[in-house]
Protein backbone atom coordinates (compact mmCIF):
# COMPACT_ATOMS: atom_id res chain seq x y z
CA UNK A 1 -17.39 -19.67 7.00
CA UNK A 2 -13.68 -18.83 7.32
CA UNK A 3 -12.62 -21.37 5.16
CA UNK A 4 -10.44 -24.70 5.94
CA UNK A 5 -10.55 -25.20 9.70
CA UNK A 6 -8.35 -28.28 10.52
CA UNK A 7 -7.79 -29.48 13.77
CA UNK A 8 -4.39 -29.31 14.12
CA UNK A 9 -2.13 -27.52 11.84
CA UNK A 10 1.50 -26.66 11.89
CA UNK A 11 1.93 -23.50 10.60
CA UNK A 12 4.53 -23.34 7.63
CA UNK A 13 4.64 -21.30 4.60
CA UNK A 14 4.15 -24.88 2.45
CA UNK A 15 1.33 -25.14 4.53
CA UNK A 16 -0.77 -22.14 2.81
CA UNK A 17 0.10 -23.47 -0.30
CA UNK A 18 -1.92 -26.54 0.18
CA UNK A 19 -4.93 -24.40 1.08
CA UNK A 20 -7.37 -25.21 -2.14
CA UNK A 21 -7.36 -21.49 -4.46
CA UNK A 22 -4.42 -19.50 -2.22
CA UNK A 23 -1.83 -20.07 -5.07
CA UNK A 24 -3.72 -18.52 -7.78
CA UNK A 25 -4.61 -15.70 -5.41
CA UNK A 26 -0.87 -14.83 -4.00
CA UNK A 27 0.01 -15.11 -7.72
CA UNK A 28 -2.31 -12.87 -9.00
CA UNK A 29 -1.92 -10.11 -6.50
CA UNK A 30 1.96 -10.21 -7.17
CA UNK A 31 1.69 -9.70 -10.28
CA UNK A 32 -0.87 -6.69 -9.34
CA UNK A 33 1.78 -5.19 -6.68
CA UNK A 34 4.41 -5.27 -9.18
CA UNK A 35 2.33 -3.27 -11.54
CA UNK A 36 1.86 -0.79 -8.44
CA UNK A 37 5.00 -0.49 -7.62
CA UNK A 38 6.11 -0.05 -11.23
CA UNK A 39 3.27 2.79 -10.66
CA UNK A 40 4.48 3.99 -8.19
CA UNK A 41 8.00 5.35 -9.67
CA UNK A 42 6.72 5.68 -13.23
CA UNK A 43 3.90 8.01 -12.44
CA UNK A 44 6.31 10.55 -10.38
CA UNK A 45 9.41 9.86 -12.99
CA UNK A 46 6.48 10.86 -16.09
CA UNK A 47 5.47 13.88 -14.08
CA UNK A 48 8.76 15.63 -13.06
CA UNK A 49 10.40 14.46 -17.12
CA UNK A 50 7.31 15.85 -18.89
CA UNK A 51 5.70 18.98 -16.15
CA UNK A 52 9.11 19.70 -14.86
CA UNK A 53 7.30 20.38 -11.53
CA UNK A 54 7.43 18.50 -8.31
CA UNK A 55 4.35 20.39 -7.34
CA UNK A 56 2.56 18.58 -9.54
CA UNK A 57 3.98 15.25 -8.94
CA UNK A 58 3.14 16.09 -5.61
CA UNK A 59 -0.58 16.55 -6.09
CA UNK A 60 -0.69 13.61 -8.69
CA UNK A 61 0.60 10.71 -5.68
CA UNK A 62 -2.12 12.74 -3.64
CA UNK A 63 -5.08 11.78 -6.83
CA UNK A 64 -3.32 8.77 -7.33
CA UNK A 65 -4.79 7.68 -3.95
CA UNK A 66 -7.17 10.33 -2.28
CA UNK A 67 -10.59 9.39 -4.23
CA UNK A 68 -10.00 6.03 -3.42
CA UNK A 69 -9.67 6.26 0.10
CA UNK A 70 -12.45 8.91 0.33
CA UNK A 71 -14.96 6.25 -1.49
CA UNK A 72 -13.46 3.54 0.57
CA UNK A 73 -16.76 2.50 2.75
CA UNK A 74 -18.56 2.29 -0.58
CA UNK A 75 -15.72 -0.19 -1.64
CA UNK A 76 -16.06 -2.14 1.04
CA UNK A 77 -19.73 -2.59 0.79
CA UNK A 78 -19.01 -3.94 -3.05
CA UNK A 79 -16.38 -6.09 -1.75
CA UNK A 80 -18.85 -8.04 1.08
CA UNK A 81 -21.85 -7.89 -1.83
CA UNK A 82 -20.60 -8.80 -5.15
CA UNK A 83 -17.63 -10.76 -4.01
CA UNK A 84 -13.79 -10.16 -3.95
CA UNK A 85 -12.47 -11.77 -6.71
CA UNK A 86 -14.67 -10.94 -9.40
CA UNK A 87 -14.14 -6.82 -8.50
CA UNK A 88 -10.10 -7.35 -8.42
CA UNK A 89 -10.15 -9.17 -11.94
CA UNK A 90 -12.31 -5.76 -13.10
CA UNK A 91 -10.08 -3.20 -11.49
CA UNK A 92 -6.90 -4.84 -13.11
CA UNK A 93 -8.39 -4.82 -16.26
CA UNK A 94 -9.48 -0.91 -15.83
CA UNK A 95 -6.48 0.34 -14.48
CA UNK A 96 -4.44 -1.23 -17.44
CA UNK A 97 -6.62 0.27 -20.03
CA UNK A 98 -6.02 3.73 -18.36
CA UNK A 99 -2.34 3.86 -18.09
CA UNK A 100 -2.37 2.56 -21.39
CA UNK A 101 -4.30 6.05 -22.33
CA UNK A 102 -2.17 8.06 -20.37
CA UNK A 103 0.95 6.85 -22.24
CA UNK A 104 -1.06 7.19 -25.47
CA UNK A 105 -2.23 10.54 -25.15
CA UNK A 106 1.12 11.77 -24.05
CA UNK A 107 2.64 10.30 -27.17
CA UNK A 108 0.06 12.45 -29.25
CA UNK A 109 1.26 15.97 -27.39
CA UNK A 110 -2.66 15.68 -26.30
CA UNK A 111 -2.13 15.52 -22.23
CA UNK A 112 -2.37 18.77 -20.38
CA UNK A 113 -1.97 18.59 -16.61
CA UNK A 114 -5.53 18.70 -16.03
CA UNK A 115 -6.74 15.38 -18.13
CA UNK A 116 -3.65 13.65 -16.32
CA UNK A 117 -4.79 14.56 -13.14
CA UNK A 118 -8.12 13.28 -13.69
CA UNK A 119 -7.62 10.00 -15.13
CA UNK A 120 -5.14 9.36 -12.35
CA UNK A 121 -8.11 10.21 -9.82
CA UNK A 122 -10.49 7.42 -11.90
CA UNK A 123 -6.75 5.14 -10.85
CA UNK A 124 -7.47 6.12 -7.74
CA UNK A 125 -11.22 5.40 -7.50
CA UNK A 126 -10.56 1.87 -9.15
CA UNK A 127 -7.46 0.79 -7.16
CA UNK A 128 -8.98 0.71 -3.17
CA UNK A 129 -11.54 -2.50 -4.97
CA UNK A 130 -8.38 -4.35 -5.80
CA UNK A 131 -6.13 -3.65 -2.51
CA UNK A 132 -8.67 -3.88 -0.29
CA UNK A 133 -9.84 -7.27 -2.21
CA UNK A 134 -6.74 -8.98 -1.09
CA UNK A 135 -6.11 -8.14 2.42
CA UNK A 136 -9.30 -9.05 2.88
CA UNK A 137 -9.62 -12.48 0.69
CA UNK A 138 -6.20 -13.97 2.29
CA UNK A 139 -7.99 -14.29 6.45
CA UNK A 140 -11.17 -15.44 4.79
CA UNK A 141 -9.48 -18.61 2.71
CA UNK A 142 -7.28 -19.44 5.61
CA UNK A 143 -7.82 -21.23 9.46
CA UNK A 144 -6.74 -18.88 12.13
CA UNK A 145 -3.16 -20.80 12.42
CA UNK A 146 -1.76 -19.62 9.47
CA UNK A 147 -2.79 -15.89 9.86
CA UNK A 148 1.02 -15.29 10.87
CA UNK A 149 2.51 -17.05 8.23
CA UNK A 150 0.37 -15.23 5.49
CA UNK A 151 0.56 -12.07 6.94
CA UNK A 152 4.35 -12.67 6.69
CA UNK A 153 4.21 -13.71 3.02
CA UNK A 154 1.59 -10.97 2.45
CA UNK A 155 4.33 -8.38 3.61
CA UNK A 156 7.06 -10.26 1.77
CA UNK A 157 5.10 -10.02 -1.18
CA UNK A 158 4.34 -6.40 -0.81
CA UNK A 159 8.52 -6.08 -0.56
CA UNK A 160 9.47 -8.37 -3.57
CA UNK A 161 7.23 -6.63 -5.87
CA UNK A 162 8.79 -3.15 -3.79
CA UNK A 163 12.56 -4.44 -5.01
CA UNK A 164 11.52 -5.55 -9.00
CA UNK A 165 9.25 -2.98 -9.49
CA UNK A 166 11.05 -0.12 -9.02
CA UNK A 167 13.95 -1.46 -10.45
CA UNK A 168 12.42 -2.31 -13.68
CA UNK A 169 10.01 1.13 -13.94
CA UNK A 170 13.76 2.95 -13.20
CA UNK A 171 15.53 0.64 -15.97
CA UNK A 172 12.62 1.30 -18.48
CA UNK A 173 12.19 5.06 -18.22
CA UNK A 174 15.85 5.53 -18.27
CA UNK A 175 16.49 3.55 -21.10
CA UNK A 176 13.27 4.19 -23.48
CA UNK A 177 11.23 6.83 -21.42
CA UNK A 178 8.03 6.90 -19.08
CA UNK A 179 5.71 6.44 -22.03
CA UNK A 180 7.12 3.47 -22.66
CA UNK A 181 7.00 2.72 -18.61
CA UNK A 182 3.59 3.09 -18.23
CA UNK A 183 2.74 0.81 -21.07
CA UNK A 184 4.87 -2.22 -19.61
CA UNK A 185 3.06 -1.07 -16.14
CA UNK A 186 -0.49 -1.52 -17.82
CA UNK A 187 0.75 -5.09 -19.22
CA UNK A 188 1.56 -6.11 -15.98
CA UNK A 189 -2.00 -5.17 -14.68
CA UNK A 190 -3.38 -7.24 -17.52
CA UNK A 191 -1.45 -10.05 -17.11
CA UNK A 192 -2.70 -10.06 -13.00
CA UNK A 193 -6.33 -9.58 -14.34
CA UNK A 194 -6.52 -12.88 -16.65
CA UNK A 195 -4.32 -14.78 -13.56
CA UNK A 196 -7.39 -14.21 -11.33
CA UNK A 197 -10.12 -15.22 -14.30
CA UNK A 198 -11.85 -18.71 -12.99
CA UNK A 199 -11.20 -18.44 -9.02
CA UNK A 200 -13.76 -19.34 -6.80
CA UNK A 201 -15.29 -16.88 -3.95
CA UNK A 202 -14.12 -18.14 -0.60
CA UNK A 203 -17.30 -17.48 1.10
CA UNK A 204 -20.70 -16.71 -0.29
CA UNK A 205 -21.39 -13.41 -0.90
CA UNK A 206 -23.29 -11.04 1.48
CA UNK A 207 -26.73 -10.09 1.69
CA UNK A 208 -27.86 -7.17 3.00
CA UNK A 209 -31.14 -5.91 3.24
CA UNK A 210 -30.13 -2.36 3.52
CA UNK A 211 -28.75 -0.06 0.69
CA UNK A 212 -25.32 0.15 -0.37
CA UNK A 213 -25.28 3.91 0.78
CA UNK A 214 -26.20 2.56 4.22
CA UNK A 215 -23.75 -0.46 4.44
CA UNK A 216 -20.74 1.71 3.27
CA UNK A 217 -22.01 4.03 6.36
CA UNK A 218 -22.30 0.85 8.91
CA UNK A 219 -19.06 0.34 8.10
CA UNK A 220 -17.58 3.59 8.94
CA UNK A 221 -19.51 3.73 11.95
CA UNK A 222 -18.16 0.19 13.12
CA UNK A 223 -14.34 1.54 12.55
CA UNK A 224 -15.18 4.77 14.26
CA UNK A 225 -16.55 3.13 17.39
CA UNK A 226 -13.90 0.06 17.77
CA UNK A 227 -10.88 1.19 20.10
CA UNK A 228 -8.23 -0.64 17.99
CA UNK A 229 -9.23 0.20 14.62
CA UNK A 230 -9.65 3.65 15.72
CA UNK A 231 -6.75 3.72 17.41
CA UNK A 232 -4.81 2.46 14.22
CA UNK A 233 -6.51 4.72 12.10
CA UNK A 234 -5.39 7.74 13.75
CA UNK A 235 -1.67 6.39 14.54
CA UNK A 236 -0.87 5.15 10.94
CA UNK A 237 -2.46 8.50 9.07
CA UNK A 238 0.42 10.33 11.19
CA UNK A 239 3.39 7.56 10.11
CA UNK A 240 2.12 7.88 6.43
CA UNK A 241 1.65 11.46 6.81
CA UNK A 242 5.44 12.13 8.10
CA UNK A 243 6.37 9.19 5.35
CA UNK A 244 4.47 10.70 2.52
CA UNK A 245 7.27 12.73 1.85
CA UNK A 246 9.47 9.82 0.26
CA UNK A 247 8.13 9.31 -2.75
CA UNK A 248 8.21 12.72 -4.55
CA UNK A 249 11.82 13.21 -1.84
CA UNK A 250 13.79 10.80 -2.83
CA UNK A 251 13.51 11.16 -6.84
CA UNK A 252 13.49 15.07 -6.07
CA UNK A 253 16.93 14.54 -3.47
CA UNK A 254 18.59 11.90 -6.07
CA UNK A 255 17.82 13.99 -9.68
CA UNK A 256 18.46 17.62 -8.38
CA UNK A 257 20.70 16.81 -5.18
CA UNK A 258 22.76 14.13 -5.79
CA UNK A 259 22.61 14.02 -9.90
CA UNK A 260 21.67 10.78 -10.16
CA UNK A 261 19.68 9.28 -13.04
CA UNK A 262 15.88 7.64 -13.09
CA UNK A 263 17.56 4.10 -12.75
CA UNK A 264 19.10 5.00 -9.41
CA UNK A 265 15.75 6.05 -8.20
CA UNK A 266 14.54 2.69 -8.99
CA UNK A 267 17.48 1.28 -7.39
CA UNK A 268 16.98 2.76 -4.00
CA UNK A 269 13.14 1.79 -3.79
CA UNK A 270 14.49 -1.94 -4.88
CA UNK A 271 16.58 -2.17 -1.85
CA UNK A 272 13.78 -0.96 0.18
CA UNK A 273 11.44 -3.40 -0.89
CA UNK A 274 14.23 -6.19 -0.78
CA UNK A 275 14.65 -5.21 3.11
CA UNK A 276 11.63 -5.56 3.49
CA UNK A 277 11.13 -9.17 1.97
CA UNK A 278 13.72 -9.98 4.33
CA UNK A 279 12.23 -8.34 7.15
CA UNK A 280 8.41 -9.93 6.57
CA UNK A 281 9.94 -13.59 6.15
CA UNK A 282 11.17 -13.65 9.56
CA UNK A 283 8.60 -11.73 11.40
CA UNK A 284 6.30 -14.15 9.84
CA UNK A 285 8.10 -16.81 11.54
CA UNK A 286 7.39 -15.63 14.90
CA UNK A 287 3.91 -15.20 16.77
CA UNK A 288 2.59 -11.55 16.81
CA UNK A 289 -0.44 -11.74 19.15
CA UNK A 290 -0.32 -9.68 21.72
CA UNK A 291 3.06 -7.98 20.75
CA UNK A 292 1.06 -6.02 17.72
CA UNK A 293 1.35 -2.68 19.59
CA UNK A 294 4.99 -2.64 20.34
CA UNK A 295 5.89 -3.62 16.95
CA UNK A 296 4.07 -0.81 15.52
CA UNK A 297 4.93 1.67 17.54
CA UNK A 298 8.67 0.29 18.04
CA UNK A 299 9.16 0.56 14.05
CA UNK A 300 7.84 4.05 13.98
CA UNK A 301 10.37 5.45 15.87
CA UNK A 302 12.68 3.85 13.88
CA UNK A 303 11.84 5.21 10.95
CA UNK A 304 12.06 8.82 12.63
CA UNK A 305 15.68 9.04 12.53
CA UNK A 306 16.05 7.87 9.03
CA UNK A 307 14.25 10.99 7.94
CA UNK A 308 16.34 13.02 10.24
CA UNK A 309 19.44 11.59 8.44
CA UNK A 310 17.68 11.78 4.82
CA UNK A 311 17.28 15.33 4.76
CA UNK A 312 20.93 16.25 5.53
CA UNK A 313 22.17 13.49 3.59
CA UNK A 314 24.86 14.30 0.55
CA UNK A 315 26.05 10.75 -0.97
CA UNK A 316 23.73 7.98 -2.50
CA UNK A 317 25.57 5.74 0.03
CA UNK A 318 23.71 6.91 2.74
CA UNK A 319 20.94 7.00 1.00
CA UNK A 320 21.08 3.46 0.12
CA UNK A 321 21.94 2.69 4.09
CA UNK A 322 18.77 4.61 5.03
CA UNK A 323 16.65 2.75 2.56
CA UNK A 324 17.66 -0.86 4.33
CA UNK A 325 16.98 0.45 7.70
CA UNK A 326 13.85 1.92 6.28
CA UNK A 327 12.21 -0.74 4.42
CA UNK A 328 12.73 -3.46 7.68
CA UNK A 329 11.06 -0.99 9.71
CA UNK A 330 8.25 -1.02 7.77
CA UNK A 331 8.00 -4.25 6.74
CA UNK A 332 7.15 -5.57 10.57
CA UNK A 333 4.69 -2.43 11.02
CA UNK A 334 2.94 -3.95 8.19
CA UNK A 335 2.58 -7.09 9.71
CA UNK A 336 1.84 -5.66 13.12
CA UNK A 337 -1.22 -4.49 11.38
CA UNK A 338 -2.65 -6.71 9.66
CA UNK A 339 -2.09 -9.25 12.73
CA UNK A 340 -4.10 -6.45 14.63
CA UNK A 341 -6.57 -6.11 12.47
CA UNK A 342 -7.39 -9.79 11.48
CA UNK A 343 -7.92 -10.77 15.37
CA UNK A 344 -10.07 -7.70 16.58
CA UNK A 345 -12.58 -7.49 14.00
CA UNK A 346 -15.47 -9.29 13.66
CA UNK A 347 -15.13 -11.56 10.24
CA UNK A 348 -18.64 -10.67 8.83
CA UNK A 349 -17.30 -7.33 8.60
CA UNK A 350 -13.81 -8.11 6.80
CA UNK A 351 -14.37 -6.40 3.60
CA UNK A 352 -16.13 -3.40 4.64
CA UNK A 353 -14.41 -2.98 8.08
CA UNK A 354 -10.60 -3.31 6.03
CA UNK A 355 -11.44 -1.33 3.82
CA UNK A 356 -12.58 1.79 5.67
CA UNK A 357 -9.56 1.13 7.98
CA UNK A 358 -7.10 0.53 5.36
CA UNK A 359 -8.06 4.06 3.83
CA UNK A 360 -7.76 5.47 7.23
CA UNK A 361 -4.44 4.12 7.63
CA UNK A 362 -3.56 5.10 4.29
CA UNK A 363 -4.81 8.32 4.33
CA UNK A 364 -1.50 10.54 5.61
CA UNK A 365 0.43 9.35 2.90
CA UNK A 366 -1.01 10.74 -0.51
CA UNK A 367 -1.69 14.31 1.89
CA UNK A 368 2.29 13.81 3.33
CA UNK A 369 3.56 13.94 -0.84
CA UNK A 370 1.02 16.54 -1.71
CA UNK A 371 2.15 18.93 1.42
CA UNK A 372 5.94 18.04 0.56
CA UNK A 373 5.83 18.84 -2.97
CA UNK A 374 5.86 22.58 -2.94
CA UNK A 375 8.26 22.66 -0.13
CA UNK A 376 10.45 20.76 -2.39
CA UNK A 377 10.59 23.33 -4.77
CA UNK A 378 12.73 25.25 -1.88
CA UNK A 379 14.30 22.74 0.51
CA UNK A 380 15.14 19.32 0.44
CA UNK A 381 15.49 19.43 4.25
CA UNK A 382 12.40 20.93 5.76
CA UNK A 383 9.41 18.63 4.20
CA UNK A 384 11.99 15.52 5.70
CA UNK A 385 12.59 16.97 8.93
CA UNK A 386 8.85 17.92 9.40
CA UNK A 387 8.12 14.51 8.59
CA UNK A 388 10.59 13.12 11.08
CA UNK A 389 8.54 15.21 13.92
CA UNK A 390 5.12 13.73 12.91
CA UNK A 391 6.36 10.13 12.82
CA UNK A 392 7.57 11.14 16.31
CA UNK A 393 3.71 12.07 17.36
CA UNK A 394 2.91 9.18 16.15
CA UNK A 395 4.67 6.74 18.26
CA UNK A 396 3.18 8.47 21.22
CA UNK A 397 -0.47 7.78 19.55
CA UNK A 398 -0.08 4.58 19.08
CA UNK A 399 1.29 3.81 22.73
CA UNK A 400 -2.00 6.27 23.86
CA UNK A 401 -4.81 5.24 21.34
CA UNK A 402 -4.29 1.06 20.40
CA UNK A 403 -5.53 -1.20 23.56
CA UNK A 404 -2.51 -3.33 24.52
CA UNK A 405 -5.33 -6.45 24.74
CA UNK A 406 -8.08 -7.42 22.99
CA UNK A 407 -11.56 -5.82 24.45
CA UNK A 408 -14.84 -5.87 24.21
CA UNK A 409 -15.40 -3.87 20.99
CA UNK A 410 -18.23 -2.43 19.11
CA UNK A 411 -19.83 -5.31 17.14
């Protein structure tokens, strides 16, 4: 069952507080986002300090995420089977044990590019159990009213974490270095793995009389057939694929470009994220259903220009101005899709159906900051303007592909 299924609620953000286990759960994936984003900035910061090569930043963002996504159906079988909680607890405890070895080993003069790039792609593997844990627990623990309000928190979350984490990875690496980074990074996934120990499964676990081979392809098969998922699937791979290039951009644009320092990199993902916990609190507010579409697509096209503007940018002003306008934007996509999502799939297929779609989704971005790298090496301005005309195909996908209503969809 979905869990607590009142007759009458007002929706509130007190309200999902009240709902037995949700505390513990927010709590612990905060603490897990913050690690990510701390991640996030640490992992390209390490690479360009140590390698000197935005190449291979470039293709370590792309491992960072790839072999997740690729095993994401298989994820999402785990996730329905052996239960959300317990596999989120595991991967926080793994992927703070690894960047702990990463930092070690680079100590030691012991990491060529090769090891790095592997145990970043057993990061990678890991991470999809915890992400796709969460956006999947939150529907499942709450009644149907208060999908809004937790999709909004969910968001702001995402964007709290986006404006400390960075911050702090910046801060840390400028200050003591990105060995040192990582190894704060791993605490934080620690800490988030012992907040989860003792919280109880929503919902019983699935049975399935078939294999996990053949779930995990059930579940790609169910995304593949149903309009709206498969319309989002294809739509967001082209936003994240035109957006991949921010990640290795900016710190590439702000070091070489604009000779700024580590900490101002962290400072301009901050006020992204902190736009974006702005943004997310009052979308929250307001009803999405039936409006998911236009949000989506609406934000897109927002974020074209900004890219536009990026690339011929030559003061951190603007850059800081872009990075508002750009975190908002994506802040109420976000919610547009998880509203999507959460009302036009079929709840017995949460975990595995989120999780093949949330790859999907996913997907352009890790490929967008693998493509951009090299390009990089040349240009600041042709990886941002190409991504600028793929965000702009994208818009027209998403009007084309998504079903404005709810239909009858494959089951």
């Amino acid at each position: 069952m979905l869990g607590p299924t009142p007759g009458s609620i007002a929706p509130s953000y007190a309200a999902l507080l009240r709902v037995p286990g949700f505390g513990r759960v927010a709590l612990g994936t905060l603490l897990a986002r913050l690690g990510g984003q701390m991640w996030e900035i640490v992992l390209v910061l390490f690479v360009l300090q140590r390698y000197q090569s935005p190449s291979l930043a470039g293709l370590t963002v792309l491992l960072a995420i790839l072999p997740g996504l690729a095993l994401s159906p298989v994820a999402g079988a785990l996730l329905d089977r052996q239960g959300r909680v317990r596999l989120m607890i595991l991967d926080y405890a793994v992927t703070a044990g690894l960047m702990a070895t990463i930092a070690v080993l680079s100590l030691g003069h012991r990491l060529p590019p090769v090891l790095l790039l592997l145990i970043v792609s057993i990061l990678g593997v890991s991470n999809i159990l915890s992400i796709t844990g969460a956006r999947s627990l939150f529907p499942l623990m709450l009644p149907r009213a208060l999908w809004d309000r937790a999709n909004g928190l969910d968001t702001s979350m995402y964007s709290l974490t986006a404006v400390v984490g960075p911050a702090i990875a910046g801060l840390v690496v400028a200050r003591f270095g990105p060995e040192p980074g990582l190894l704060v990074t791993a605490g934080v996934a620690a800490i988030a793995s012992g907040s989860l120990v003792g919280v109880h499964e929503p919902i019983a676990r699935a049975d399935s009389a078939g294999s996990l081979i053949g779930d995990a392809g059930a579940a790609l098969r169910y995304v593949v057939r149903h309009r709206s998922l498969r319309g989002l699937a294809i739509t967001l791979f082209l936003a994240n694929l035109g957006f991949g290039v921010i990640p290795v951009g900016i710190p590439v644009l702000v070091l070489r470009h604009l000779h700024g320092s580590a900490a101002t990199v962290g400072q301009i993902f901050a006020v992204v994220g902190l736009a974006g916990l702005v943004a997310g609190l009052l979308i929250g507010r307001v009803s999405t259903e039936g409006r998911e579409r236009r949000l989506i697509a609406g934000c897109i096209a927002i974020q074209a220009p900004t890219l536009v503007l990026l690339a011929f940018t030559s003061t951190l002003p603007v850059v800081f101005a872009i990075a508002v306008i750009a975190g908002a934007a994506g802040s109420v996509i976000n919610v547009g899709i998880f509203a999507l999502r959460q009302r036009r799939t079929d709840p017995a297929w949460f975990g595995r159906a989120f999780a093949v779609s949330m790859s999907l989704n996913f997907a352009g971005a890790p490929i967008g900051s693998a493509l951009s790298g090299p390009l990089l090496e040349h240009s600041i301005a042709v990886p941002l303007l190409l991504g600028a005309a793929i965000n702009v195909v994208a818009v027209v996908a998403a009007l084309v592909l998504i079903p404005g209503q709810p239909r009858a969809e494959a089951q």
